[in-house]
N, C-alpha and C. Protein backbone atom coordinates (compact mmCIF):
# COMPACT_ATOMS: atom_id res chain seq x y z
N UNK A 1 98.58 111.77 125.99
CA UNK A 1 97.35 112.50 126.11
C UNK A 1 96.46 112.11 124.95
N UNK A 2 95.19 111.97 125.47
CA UNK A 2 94.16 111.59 124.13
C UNK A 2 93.18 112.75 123.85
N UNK A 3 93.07 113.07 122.84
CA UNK A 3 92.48 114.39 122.79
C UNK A 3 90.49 113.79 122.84
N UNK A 4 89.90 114.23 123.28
CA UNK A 4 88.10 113.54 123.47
C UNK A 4 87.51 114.96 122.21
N UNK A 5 88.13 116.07 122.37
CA UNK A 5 87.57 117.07 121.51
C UNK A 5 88.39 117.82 120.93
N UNK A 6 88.04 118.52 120.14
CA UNK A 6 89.37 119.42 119.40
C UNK A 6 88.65 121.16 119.48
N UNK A 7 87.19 121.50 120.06
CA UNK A 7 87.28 122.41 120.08
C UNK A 7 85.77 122.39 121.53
N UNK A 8 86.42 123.05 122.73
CA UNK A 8 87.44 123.85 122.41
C UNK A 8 88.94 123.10 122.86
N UNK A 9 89.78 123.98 122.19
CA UNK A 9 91.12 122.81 122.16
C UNK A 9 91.84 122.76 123.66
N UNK A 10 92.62 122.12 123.98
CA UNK A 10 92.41 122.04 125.74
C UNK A 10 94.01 122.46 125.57
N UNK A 11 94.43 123.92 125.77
CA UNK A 11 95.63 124.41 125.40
C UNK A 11 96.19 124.31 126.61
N UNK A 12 96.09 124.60 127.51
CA UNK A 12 96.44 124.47 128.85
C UNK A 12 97.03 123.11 129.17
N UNK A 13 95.99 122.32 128.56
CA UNK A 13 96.53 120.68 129.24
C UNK A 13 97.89 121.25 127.82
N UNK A 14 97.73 120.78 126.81
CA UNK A 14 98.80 120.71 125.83
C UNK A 14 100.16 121.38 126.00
N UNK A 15 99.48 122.68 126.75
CA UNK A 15 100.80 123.62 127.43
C UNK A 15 101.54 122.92 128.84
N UNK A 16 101.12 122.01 129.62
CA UNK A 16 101.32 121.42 130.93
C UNK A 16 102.09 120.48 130.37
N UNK A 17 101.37 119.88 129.63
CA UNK A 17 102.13 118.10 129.07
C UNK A 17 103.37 118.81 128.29
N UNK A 18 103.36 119.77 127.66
CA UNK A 18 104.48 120.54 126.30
C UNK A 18 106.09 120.33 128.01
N UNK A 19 105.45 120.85 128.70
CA UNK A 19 106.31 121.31 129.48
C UNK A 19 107.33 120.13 130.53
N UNK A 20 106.99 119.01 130.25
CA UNK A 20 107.20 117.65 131.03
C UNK A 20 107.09 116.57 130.23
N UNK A 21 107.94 116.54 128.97
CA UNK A 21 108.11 115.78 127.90
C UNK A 21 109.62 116.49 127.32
N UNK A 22 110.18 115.76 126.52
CA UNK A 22 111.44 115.70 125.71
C UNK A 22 111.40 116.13 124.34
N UNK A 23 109.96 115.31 123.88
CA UNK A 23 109.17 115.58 122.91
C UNK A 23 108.04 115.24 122.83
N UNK A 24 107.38 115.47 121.45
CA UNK A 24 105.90 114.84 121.73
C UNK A 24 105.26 114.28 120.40
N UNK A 25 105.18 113.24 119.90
CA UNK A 25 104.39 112.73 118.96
C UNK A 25 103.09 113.20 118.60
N UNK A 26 102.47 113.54 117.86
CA UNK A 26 101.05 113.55 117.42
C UNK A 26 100.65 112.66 116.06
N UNK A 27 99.92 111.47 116.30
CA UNK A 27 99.48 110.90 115.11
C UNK A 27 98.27 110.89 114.85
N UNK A 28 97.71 111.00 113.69
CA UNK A 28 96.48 111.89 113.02
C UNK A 28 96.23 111.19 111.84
N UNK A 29 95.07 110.61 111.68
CA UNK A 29 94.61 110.19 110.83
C UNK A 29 94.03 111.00 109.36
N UNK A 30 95.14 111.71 109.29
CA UNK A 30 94.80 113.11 107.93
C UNK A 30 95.82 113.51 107.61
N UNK A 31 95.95 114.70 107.45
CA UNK A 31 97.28 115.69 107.15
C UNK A 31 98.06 116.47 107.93
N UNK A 32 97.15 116.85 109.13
CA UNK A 32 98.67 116.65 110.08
C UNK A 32 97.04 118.15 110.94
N UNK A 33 96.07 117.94 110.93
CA UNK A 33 95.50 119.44 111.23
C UNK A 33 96.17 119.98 112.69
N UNK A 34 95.67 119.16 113.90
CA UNK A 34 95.88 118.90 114.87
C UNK A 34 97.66 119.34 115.61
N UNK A 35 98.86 118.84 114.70
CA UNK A 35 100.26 119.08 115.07
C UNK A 35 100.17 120.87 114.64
N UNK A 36 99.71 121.11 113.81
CA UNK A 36 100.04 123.00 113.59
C UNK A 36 99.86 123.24 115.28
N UNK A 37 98.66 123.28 115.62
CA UNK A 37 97.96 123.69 116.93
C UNK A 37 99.41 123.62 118.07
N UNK A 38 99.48 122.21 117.82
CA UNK A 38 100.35 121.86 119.10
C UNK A 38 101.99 122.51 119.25
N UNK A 39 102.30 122.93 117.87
CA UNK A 39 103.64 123.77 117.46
C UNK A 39 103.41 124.85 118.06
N UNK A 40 102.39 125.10 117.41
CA UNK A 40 102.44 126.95 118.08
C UNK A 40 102.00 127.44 119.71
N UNK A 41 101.66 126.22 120.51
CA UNK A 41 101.61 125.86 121.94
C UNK A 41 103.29 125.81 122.37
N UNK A 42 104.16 125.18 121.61
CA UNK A 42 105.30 124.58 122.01
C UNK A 42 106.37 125.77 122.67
N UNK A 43 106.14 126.15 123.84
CA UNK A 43 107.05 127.68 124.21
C UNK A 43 107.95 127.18 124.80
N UNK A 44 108.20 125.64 124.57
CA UNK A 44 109.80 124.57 125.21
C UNK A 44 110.98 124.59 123.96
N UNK A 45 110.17 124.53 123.52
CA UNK A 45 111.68 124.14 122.03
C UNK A 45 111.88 122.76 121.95
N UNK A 46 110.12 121.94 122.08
CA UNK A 46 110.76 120.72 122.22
C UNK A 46 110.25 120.19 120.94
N UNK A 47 111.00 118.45 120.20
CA UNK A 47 110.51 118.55 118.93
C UNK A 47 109.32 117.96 118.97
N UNK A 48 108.19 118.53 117.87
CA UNK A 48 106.70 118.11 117.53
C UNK A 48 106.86 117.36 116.34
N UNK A 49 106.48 115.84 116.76
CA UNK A 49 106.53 115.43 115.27
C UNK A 49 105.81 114.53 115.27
N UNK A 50 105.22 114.28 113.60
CA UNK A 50 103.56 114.03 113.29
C UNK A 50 103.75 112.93 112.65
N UNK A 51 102.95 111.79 113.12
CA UNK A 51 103.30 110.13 112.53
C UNK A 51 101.20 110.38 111.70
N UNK A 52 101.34 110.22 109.99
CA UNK A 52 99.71 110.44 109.74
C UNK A 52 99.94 109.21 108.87
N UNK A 53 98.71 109.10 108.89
CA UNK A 53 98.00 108.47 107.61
C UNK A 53 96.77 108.77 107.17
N UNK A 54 97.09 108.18 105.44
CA UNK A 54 95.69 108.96 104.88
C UNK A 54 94.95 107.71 103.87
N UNK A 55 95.58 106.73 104.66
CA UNK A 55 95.05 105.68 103.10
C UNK A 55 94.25 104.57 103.63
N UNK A 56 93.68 105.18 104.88
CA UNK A 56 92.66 104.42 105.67
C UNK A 56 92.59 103.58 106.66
N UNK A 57 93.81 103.47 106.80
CA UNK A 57 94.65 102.52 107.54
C UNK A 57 94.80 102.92 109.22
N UNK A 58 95.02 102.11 109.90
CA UNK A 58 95.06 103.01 111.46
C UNK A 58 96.77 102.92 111.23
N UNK A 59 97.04 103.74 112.21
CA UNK A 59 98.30 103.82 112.87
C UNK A 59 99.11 102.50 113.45
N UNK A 60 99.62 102.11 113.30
CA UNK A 60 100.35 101.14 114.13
C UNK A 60 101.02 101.17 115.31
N UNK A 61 101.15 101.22 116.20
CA UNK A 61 102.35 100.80 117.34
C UNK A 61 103.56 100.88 116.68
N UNK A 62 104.41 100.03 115.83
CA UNK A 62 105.56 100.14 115.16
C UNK A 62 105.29 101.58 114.95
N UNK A 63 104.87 102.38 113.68
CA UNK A 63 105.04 103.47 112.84
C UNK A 63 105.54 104.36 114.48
N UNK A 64 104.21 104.26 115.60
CA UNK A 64 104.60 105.92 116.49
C UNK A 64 106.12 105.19 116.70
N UNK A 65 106.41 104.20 117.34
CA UNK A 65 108.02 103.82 118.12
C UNK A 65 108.83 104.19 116.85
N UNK A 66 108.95 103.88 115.78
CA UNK A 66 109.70 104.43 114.89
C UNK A 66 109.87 105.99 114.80
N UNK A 67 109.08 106.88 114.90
CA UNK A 67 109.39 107.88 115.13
C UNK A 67 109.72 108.20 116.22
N UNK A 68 109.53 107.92 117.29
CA UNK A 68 110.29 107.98 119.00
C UNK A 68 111.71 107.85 118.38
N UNK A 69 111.89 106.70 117.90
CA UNK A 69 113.45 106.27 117.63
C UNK A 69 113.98 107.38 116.77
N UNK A 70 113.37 108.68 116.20
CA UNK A 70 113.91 109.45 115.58
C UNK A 70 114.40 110.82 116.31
N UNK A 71 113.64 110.67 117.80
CA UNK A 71 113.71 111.49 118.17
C UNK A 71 114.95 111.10 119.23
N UNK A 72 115.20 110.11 119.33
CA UNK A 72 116.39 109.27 120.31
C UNK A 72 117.43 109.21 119.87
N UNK A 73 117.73 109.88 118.23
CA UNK A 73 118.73 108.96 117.79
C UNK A 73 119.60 110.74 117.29
């Protein structure tokens, strides 16, 4: 899911997708604002976990699969 806006926040979709996933990545180009939101959506018990950066850099492909692999392993 790609988020286009953050407010207002599209809880419903986040609650649909929460519900038909294993887990769910969120990577964020900051400190993580965005994953709080999506935790306290999470009424699965599934794990939320936040791939960031802050040193200007984009995200990589490697970094999210590395954390997939954390959630696989």
């Amino acid at each position: 899911m790609e988020l286009l806006t953050l407010w207002p926040f599209p809880e419903n979709e986040v609650r649909h997708l929460l519900a038909h996933v294993r887990a769910a990545i969120v990577p964020e180009l900051n400190l993580g604002q965005v994953i709080d939101t999506v935790r306290q959506l999470n009424d699965y018990q599934i794990p939320v976990l936040g791939v960031n950066r802050v040193d200007g850099l984009l995200i990589t492909p490697a970094e999210i699969l590395a954390r997939l692999e954390e959630v696989r392993s």
